[in-house]
N, C-alpha and C. Protein backbone atom coordinates (compact mmCIF):
# COMPACT_ATOMS: atom_id res chain seq x y z
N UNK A 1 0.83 -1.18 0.00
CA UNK A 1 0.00 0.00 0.00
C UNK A 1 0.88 1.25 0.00
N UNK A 2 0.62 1.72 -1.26
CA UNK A 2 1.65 3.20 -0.80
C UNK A 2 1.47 4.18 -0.15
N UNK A 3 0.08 4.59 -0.06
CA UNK A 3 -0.27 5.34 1.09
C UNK A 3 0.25 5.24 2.26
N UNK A 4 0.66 4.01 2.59
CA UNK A 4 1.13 3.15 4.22
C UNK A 4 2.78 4.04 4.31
N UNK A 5 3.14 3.78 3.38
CA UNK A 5 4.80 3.97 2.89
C UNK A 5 4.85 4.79 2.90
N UNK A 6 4.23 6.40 2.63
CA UNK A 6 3.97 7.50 2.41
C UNK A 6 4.09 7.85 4.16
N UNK A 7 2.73 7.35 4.79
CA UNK A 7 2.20 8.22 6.14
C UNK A 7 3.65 7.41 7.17
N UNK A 8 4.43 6.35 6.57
CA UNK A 8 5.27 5.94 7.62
C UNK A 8 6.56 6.99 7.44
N UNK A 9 6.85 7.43 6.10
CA UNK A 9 7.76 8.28 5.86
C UNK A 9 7.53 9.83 6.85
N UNK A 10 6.68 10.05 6.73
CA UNK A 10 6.23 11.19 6.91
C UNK A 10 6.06 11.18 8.80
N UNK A 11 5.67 10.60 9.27
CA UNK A 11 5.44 10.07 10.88
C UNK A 11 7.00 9.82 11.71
N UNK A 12 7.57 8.95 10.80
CA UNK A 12 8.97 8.30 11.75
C UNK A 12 9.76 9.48 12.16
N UNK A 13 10.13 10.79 11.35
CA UNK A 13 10.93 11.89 12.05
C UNK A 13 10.22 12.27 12.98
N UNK A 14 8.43 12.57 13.14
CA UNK A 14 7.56 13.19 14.12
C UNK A 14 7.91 12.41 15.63
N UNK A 15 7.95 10.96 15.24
CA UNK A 15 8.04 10.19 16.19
C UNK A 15 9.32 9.62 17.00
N UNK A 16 10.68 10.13 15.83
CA UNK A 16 12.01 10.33 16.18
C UNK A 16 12.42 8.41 16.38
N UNK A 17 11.29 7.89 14.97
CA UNK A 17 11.91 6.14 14.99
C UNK A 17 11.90 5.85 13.76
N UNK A 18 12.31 5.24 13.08
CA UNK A 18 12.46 4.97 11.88
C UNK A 18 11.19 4.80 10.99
N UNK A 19 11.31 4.65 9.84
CA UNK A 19 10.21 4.03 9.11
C UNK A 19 9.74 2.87 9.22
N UNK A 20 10.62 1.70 9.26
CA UNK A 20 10.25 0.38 9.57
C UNK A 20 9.36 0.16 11.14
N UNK A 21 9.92 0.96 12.25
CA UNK A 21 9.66 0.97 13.48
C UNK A 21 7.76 1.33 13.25
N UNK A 22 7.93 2.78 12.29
CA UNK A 22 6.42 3.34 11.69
C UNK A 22 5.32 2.26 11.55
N UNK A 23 5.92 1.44 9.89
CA UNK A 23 5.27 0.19 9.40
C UNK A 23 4.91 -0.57 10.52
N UNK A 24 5.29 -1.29 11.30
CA UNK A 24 5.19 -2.30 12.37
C UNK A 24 4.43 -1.34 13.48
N UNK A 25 3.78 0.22 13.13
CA UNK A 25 3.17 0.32 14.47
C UNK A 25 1.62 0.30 13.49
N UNK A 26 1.45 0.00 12.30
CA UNK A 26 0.55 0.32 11.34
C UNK A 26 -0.36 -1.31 11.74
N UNK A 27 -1.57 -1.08 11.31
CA UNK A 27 -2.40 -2.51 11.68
C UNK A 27 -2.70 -2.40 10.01
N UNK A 28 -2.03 -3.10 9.45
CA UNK A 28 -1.90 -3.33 8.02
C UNK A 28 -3.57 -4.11 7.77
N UNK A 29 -3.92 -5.08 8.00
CA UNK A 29 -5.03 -5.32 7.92
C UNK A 29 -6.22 -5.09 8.27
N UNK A 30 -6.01 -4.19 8.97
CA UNK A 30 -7.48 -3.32 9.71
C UNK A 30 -7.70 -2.04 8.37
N UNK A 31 -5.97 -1.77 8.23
CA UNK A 31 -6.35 -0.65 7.04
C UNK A 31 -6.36 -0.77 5.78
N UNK A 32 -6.26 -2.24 5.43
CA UNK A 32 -6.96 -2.81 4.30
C UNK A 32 -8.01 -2.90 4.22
N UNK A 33 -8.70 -3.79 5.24
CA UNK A 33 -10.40 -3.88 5.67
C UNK A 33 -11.35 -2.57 5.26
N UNK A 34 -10.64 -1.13 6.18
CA UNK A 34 -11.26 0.03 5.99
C UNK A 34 -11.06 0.64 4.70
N UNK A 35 -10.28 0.34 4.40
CA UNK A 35 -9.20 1.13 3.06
C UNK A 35 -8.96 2.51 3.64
N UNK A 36 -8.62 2.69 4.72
CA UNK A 36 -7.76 3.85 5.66
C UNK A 36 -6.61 3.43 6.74
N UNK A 37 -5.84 4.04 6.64
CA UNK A 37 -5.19 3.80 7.14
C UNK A 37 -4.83 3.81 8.70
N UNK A 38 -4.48 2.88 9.72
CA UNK A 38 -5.02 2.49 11.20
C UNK A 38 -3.65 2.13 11.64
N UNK A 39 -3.50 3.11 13.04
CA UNK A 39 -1.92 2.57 13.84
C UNK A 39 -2.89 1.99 15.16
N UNK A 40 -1.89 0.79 14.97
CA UNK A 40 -2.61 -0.18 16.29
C UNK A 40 -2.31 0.86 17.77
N UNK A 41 -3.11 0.90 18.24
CA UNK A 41 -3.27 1.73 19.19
C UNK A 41 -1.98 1.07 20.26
N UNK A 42 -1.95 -0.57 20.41
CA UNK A 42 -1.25 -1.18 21.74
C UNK A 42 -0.02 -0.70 21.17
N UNK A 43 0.19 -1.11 20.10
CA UNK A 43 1.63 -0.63 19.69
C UNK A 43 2.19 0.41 19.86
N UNK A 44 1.57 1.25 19.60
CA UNK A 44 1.63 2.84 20.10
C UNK A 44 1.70 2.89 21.45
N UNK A 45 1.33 2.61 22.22
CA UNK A 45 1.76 2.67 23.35
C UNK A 45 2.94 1.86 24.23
N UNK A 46 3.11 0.99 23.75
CA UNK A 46 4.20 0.00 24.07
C UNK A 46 5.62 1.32 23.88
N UNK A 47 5.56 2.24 22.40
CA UNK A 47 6.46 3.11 22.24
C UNK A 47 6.52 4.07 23.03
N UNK A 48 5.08 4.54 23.77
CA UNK A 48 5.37 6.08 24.09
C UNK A 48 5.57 5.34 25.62
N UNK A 49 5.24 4.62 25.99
CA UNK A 49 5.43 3.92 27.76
C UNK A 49 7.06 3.49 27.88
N UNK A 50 7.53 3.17 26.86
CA UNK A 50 8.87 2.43 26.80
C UNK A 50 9.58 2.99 27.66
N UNK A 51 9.98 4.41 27.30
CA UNK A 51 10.80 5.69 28.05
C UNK A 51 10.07 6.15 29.36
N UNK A 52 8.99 5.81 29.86
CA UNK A 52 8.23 6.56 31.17
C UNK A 52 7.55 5.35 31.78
N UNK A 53 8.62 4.96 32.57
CA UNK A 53 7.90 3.95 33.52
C UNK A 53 6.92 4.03 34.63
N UNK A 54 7.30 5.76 34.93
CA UNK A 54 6.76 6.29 35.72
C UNK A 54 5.11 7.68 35.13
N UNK A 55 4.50 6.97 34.42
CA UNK A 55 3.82 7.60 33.55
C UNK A 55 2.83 8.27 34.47
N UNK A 56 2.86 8.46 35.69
CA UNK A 56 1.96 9.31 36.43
C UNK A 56 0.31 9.57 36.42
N UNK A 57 -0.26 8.05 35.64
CA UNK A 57 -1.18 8.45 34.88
C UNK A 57 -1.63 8.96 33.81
N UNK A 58 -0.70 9.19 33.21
CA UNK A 58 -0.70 10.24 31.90
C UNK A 58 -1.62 9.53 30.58
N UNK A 59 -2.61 10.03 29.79
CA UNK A 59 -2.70 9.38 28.49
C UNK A 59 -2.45 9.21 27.34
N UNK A 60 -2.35 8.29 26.60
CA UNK A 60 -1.84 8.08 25.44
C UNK A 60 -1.03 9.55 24.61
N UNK A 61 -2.41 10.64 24.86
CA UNK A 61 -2.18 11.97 23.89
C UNK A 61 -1.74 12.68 24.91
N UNK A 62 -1.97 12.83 26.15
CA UNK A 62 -0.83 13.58 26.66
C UNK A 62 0.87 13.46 26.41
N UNK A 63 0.80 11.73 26.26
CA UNK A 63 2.81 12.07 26.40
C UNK A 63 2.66 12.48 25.03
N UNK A 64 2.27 11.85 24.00
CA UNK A 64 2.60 12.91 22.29
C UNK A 64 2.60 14.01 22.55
N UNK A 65 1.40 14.58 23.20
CA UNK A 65 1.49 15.99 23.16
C UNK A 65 2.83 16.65 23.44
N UNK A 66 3.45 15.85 24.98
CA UNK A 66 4.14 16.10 26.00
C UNK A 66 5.76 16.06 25.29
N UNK A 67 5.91 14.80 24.22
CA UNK A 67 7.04 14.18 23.47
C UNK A 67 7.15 15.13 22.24
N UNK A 68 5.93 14.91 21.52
CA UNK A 68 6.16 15.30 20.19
C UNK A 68 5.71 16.48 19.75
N UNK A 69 4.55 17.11 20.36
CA UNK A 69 4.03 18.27 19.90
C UNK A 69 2.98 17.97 19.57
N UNK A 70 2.01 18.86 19.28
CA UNK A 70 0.40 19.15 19.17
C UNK A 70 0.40 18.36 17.29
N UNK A 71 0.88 18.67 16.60
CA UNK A 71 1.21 18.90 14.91
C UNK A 71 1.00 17.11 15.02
N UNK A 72 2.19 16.47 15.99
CA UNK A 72 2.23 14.87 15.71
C UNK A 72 1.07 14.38 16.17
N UNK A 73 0.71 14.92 17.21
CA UNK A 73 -0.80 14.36 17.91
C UNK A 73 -2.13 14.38 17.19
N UNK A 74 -2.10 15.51 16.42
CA UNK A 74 -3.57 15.72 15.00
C UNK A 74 -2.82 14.65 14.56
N UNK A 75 -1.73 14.67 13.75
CA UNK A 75 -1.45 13.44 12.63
C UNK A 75 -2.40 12.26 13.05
N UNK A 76 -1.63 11.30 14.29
CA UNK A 76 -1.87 10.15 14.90
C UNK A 76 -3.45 9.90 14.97
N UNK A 77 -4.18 11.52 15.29
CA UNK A 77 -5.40 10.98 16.01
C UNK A 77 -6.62 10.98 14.31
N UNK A 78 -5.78 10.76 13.76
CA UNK A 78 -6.05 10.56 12.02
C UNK A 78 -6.12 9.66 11.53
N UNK A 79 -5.11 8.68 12.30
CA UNK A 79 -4.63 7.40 11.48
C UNK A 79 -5.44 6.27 13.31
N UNK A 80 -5.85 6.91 13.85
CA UNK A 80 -6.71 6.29 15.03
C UNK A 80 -8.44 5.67 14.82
């Protein structure tokens, strides 16, 4: 899917991980099913929890917010 290849290019600097790291957070078959494109939510979090063990409660879009900025957080809550 090139669209996939496209939004992983475009995401991995936002997210400061590679492209491949991107692909593998993508639910490839959910966004076939829809024909839109879908980041597995667990996966996504497995990344943003990795670094904050001590997550204080925090949610999902707070640490993006908190990590990446407001700009990466619209992206994500796109491909959600």
């Amino acid at each position: 899917m090139p669209e996939l290849m496209k939004i992983c290019q475009k995401l991995a600097p936002m997210l400061k991980i590679t492209p491949k790291e991107v692909w593998d957070l993508m639910d490839i078959e959910l966004s076939i099913q829809l024909d839109k494109p879908q980041i597995d939510v667990l996966r996504l979090d497995e990344i943003l929890y990795r670094d904050e063990p001590d997550d204080n409660g925090k949610s999902s879009a707070e640490l993006v917010l908190e990590k990446y900025g407001q700009e990466t957080l619209d992206y994500i809550q796109t491909l959600i």
